[in-house]
C-alpha atoms as a PDB file:
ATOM      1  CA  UNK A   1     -28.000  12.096 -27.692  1.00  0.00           C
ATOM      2  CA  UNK A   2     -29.511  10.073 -30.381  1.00  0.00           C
ATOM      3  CA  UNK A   3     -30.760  11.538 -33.735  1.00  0.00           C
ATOM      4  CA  UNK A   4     -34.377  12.719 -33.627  1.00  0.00           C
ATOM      5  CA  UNK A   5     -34.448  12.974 -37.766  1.00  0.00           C
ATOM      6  CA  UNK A   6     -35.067   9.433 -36.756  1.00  0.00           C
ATOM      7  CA  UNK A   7     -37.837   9.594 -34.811  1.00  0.00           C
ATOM      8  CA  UNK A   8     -39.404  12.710 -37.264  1.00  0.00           C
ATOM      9  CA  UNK A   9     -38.876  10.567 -40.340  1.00  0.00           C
ATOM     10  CA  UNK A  10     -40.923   7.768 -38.518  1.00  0.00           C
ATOM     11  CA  UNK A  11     -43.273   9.655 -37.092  1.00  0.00           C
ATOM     12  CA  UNK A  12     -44.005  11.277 -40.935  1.00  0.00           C
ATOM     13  CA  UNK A  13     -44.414   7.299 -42.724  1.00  0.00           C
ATOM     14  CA  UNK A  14     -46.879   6.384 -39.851  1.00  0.00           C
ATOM     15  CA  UNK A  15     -48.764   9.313 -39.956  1.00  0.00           C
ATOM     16  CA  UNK A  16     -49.677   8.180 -43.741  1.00  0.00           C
ATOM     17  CA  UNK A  17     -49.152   4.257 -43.311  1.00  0.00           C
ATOM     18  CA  UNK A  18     -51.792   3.888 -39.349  1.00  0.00           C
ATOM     19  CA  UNK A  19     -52.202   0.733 -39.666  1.00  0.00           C
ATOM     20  CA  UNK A  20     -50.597  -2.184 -36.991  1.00  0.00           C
ATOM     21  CA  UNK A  21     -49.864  -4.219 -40.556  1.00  0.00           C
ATOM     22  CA  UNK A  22     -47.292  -1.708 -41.290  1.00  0.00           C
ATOM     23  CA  UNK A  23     -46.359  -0.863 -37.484  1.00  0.00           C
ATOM     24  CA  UNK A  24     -45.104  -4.316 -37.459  1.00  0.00           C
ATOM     25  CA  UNK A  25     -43.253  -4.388 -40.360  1.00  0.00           C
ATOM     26  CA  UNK A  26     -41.207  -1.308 -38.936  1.00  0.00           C
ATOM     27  CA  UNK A  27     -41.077  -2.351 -35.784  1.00  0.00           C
ATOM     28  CA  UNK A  28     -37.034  -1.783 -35.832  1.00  0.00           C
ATOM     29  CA  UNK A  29     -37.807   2.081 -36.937  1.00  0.00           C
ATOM     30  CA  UNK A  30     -40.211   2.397 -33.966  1.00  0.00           C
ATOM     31  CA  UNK A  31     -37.786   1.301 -31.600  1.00  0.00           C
ATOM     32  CA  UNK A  32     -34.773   3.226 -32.863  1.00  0.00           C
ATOM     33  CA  UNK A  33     -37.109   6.064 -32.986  1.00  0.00           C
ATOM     34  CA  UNK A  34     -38.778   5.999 -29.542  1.00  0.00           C
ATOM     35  CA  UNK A  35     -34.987   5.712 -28.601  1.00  0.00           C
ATOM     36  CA  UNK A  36     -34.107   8.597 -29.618  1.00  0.00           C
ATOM     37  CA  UNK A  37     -36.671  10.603 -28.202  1.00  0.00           C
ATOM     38  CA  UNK A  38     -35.745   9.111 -24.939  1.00  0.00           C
ATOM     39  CA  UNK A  39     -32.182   9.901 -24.776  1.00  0.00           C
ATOM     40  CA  UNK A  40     -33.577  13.674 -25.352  1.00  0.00           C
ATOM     41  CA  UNK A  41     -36.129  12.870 -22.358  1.00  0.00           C
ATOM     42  CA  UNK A  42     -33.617  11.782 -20.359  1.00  0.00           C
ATOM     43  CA  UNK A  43     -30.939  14.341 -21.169  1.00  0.00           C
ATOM     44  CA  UNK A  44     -33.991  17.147 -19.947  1.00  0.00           C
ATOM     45  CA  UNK A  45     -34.167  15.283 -16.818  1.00  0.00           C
ATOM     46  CA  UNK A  46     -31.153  15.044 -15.918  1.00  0.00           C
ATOM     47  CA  UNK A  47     -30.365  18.990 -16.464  1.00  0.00           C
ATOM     48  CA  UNK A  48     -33.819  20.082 -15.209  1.00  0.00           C
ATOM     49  CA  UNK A  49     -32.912  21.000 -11.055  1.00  0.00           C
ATOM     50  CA  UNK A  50     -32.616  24.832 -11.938  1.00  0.00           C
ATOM     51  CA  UNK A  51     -36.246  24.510 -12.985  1.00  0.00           C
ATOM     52  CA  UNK A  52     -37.860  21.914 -10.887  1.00  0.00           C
ATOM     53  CA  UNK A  53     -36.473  19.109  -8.591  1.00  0.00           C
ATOM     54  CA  UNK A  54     -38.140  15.638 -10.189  1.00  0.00           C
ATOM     55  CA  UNK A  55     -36.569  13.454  -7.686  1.00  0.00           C
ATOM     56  CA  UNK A  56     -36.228  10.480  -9.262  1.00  0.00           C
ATOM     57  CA  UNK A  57     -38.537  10.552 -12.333  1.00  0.00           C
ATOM     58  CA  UNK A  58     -36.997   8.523 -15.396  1.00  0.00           C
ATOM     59  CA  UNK A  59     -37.963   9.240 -18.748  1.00  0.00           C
ATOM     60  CA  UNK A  60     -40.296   6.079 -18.996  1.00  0.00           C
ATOM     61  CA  UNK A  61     -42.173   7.572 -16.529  1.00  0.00           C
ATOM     62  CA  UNK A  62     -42.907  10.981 -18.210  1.00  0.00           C
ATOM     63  CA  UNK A  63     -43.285   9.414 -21.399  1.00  0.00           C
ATOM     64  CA  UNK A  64     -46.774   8.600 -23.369  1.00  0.00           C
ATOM     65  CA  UNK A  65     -47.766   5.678 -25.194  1.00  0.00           C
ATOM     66  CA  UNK A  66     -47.694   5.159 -29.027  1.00  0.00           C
ATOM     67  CA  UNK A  67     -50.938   3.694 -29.073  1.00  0.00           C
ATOM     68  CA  UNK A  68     -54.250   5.602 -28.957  1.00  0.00           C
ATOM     69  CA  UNK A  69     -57.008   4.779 -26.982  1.00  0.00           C
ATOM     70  CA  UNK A  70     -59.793   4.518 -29.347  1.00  0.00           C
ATOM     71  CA  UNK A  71     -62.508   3.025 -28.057  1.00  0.00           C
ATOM     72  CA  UNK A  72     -64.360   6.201 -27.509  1.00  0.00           C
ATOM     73  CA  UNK A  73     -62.853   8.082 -30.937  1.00  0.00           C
ATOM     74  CA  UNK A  74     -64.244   8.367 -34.152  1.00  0.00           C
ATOM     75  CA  UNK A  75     -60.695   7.963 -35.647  1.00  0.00           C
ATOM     76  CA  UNK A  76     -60.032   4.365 -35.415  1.00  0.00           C
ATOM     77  CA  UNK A  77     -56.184   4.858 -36.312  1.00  0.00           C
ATOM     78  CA  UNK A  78     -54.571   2.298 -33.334  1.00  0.00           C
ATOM     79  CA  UNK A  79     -50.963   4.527 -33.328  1.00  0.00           C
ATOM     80  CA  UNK A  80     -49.857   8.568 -32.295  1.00  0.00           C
ATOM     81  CA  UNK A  81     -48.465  10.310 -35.179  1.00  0.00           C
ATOM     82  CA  UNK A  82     -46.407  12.249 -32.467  1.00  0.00           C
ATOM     83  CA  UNK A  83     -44.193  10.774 -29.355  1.00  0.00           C
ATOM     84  CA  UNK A  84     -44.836  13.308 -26.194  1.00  0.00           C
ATOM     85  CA  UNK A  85     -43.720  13.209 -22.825  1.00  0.00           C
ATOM     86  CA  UNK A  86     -44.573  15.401 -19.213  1.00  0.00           C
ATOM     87  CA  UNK A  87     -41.530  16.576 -17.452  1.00  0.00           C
ATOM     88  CA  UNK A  88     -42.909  16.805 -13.903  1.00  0.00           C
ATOM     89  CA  UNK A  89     -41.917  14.916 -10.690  1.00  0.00           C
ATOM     90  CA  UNK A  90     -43.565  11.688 -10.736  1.00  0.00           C
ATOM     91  CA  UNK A  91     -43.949  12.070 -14.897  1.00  0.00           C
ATOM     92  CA  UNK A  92     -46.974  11.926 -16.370  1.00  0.00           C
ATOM     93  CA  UNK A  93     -49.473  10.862 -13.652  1.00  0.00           C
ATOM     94  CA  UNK A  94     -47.666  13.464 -11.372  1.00  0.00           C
ATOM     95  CA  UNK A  95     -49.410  16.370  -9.814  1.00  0.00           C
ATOM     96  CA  UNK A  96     -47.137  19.185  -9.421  1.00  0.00           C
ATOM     97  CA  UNK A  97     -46.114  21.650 -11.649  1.00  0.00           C
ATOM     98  CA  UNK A  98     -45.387  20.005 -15.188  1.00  0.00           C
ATOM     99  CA  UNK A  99     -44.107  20.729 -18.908  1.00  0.00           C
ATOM    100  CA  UNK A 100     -44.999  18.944 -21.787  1.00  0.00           C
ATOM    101  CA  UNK A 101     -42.851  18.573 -25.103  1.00  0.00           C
ATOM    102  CA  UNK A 102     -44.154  16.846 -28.112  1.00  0.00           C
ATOM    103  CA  UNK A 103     -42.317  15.819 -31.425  1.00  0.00           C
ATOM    104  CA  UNK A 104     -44.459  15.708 -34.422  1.00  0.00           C
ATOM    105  CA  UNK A 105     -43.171  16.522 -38.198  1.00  0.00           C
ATOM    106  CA  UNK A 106     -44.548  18.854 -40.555  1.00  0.00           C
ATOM    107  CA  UNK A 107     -43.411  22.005 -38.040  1.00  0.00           C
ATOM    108  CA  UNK A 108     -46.000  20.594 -35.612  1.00  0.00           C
ATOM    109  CA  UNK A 109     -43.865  19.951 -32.788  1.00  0.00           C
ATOM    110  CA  UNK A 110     -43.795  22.128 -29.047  1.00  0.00           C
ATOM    111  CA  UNK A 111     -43.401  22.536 -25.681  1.00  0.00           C
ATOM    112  CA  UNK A 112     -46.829  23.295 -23.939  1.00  0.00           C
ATOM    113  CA  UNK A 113     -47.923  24.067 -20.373  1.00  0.00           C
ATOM    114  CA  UNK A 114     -50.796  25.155 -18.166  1.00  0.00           C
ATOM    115  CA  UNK A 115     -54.159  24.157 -17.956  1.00  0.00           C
ATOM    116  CA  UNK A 116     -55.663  22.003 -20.231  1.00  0.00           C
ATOM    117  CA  UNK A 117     -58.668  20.150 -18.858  1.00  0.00           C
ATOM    118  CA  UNK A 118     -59.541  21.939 -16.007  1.00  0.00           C
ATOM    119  CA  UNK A 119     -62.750  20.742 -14.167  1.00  0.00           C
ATOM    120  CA  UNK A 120     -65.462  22.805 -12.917  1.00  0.00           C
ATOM    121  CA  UNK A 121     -63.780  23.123  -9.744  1.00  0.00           C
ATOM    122  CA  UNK A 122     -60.198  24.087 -10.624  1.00  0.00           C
ATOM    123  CA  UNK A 123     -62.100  25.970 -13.597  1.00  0.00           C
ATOM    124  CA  UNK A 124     -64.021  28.030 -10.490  1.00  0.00           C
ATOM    125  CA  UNK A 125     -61.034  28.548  -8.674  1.00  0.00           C
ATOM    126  CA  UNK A 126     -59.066  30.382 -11.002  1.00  0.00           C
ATOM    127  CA  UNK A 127     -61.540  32.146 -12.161  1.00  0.00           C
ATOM    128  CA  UNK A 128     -62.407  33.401  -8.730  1.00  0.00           C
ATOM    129  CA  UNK A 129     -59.069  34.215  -7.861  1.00  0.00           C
ATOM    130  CA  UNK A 130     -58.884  36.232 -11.497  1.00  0.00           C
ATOM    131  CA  UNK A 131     -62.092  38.156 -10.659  1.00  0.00           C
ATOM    132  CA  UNK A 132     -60.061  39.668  -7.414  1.00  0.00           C
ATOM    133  CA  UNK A 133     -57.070  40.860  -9.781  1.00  0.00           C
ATOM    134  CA  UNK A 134     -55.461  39.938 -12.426  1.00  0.00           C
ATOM    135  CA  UNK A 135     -52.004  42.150 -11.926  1.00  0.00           C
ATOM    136  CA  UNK A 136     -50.053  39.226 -10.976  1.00  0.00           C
ATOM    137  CA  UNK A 137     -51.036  37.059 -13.735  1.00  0.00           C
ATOM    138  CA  UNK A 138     -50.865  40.034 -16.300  1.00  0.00           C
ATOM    139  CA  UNK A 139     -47.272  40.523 -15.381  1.00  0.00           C
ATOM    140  CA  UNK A 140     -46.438  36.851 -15.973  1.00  0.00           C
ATOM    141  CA  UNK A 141     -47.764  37.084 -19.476  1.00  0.00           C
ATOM    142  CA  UNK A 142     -46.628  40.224 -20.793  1.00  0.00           C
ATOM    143  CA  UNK A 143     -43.516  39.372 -19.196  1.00  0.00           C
ATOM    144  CA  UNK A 144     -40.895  39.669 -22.023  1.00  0.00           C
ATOM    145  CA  UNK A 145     -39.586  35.555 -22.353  1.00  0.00           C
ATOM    146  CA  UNK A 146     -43.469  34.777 -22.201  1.00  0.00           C
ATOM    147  CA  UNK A 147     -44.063  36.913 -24.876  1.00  0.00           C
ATOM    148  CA  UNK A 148     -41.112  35.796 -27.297  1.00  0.00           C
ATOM    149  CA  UNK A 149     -41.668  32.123 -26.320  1.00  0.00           C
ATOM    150  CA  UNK A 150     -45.492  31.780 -26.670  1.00  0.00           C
ATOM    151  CA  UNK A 151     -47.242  35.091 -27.372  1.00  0.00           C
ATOM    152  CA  UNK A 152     -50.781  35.327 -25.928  1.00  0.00           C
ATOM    153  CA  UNK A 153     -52.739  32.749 -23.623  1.00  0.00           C
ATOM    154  CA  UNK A 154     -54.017  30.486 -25.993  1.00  0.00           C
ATOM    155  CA  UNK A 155     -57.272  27.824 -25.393  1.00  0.00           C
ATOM    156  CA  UNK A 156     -61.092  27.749 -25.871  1.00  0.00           C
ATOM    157  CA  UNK A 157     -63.303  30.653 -24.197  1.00  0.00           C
ATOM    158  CA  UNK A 158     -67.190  31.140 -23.157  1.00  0.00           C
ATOM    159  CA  UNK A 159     -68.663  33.226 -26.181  1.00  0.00           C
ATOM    160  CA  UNK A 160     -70.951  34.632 -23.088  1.00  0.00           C
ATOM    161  CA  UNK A 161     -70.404  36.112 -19.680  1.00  0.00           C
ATOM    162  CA  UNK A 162     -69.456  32.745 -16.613  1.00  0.00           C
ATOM    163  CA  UNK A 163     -72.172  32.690 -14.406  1.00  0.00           C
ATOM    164  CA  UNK A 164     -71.632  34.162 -11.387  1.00  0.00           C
ATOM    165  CA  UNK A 165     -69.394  37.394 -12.554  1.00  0.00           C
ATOM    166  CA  UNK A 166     -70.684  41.380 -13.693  1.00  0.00           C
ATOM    167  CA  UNK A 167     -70.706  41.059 -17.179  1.00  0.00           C
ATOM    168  CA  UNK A 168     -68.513  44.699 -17.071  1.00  0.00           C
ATOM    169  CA  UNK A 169     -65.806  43.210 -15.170  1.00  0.00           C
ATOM    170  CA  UNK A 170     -62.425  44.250 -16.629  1.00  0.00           C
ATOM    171  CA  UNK A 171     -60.428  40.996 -16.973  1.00  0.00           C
ATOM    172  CA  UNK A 172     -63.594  39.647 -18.919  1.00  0.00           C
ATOM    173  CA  UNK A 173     -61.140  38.116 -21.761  1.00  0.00           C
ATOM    174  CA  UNK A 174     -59.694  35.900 -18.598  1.00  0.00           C
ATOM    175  CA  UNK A 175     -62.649  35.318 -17.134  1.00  0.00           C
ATOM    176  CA  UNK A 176     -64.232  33.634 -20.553  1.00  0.00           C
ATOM    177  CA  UNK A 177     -61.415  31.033 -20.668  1.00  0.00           C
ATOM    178  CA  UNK A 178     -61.966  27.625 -20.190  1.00  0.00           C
ATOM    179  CA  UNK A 179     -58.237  26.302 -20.793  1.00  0.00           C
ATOM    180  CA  UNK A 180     -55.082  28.427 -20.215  1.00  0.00           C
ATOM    181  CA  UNK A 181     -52.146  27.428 -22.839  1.00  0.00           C
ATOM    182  CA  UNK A 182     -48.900  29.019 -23.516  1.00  0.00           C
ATOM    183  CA  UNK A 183     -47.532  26.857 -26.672  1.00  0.00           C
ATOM    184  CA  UNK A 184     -43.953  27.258 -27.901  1.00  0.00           C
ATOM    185  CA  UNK A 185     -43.647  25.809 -31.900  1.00  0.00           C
ATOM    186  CA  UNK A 186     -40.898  23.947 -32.585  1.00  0.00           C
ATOM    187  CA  UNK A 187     -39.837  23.588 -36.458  1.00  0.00           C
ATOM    188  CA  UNK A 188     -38.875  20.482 -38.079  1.00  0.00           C
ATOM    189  CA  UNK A 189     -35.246  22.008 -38.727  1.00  0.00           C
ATOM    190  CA  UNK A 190     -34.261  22.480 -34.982  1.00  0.00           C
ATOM    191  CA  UNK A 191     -35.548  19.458 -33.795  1.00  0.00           C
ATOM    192  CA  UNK A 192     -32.422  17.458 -35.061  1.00  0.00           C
ATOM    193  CA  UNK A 193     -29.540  19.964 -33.788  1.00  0.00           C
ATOM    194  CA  UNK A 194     -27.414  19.644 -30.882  1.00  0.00           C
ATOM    195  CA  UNK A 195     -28.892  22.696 -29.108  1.00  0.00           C
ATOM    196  CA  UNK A 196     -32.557  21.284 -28.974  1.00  0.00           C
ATOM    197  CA  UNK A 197     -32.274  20.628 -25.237  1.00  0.00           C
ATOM    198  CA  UNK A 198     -30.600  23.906 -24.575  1.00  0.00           C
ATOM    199  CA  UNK A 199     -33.560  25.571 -25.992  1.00  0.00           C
ATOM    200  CA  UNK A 200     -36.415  23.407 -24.411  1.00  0.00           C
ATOM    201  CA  UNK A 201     -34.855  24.204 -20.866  1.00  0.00           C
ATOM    202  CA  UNK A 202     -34.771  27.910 -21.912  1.00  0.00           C
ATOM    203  CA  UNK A 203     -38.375  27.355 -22.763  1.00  0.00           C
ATOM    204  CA  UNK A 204     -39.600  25.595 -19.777  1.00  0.00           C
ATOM    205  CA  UNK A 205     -38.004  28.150 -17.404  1.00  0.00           C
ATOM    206  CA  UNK A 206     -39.827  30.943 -18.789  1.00  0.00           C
ATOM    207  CA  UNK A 207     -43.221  29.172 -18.803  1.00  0.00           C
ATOM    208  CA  UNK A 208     -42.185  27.889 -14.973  1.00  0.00           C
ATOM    209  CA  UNK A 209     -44.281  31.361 -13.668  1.00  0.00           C
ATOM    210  CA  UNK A 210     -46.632  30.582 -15.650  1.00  0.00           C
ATOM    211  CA  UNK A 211     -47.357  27.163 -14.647  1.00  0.00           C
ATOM    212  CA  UNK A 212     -46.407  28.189 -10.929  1.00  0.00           C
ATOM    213  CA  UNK A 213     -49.740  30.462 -10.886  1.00  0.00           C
ATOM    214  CA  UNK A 214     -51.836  27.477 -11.476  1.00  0.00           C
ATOM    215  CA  UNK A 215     -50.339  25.350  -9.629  1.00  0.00           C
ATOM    216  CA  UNK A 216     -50.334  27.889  -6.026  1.00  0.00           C
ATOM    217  CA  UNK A 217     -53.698  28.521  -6.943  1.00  0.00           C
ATOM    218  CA  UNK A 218     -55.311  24.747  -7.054  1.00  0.00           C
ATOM    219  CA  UNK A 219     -53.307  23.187  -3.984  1.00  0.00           C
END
């Protein structure tokens, strides 16, 4: 597998140099660097079965795009400081249960997964299915590889009560959540060692329950 100090070092002069002038002029880094975060992508894929079958998903189709879209953004910066990537079947426009893994530098890369921009609908249906008990989904996050790996459910929450449920209901702290994210940090000084994909796979499986609820409960 390629070496992904390349793509961090990259990644670390664009993040202070976001400008296509200077994109161009490093042009070579970018590709050698984008490189190497694909050999990793495609080194996942190709050990993933245990965890999920992807059929055949390659890694261009799970990876992102180093431009931004910034037509609607405030920040006008045209590139990602980051290169990320959703391991799923079909990649990133696929459906199904998925994992994300993004390299940044500066100790802000991870491996994500859950729900991120759920819409009123899927929002409802989770929470509904919450409201009627929350054992099931209590044991997959105090489950002891959920715990080491990503601590507590992480993501924005209702200050107030969701319409629509008893203000005393017990699982309140669920019911408040608008996203559900279990994180895993990755630090600069692992991202370059052999054992990087042995530990993302190790990740991803114990976040597979996890991502599993969602996914039964939306179909």
């Amino acid at each position: 597998m390629a070496d992904l100090q390349t793509t961090l070092d990259f990644l670390r002069d664009l993040s202070s140099n976001n400008n296509r002038e200077w994109f161009e002029a490093n042009r070579k880094r970018y590709t050698d660097a984008r490189a190497a975060f694909e050999s990793l992508i495609n080194d996942l894929i190709f050990r993933f079965t245990p965890i999920e079958d992807l059929g055949g998903t390659t890694a261009k189709d799970c990876m992102f795009r180093i431009n931004r879209d910034v037509r609607f953004a405030k920040d006008k910066s045209p590139y990602n400081a980051h290169m990320s990537a959703t391991i799923a079947s079909g990649g990133r426009k696929g459906e199904g249960r998925s994992y994300y893994i993004q390299i940044q530098p500066d100790n802000e890369s991870f491996i994500g997964g859950g729900l991120y921009q759920p819409d009123s609908t899927q929002l409802g249906k989770i929470r509904d299915d919450l409201a009627e008990g929350t054992r099931g989904f209590r044991k997959i996050i105090n489950a002891p590889k959920f715990k080491e790996y990503f601590g507590d459910v992480q993501g924005e929450a209702l200050k107030t009560t969701p319409k629509g449920y008893p203000k005393d209901h017990p699982d309140m702290d669920l019911l408040r959540m608008k996203q559900f994210l279990a994180t895993h940090a990755i630090p600069d000084a692992q991202i370059a060692t052999p054992d990087l994909a042995d530990h993302v796979l190790d990740v991803c499986a114990a976040i597979k329950p996890f991502v599993n609820y969602f996914h039964e409960v939306l179909v």
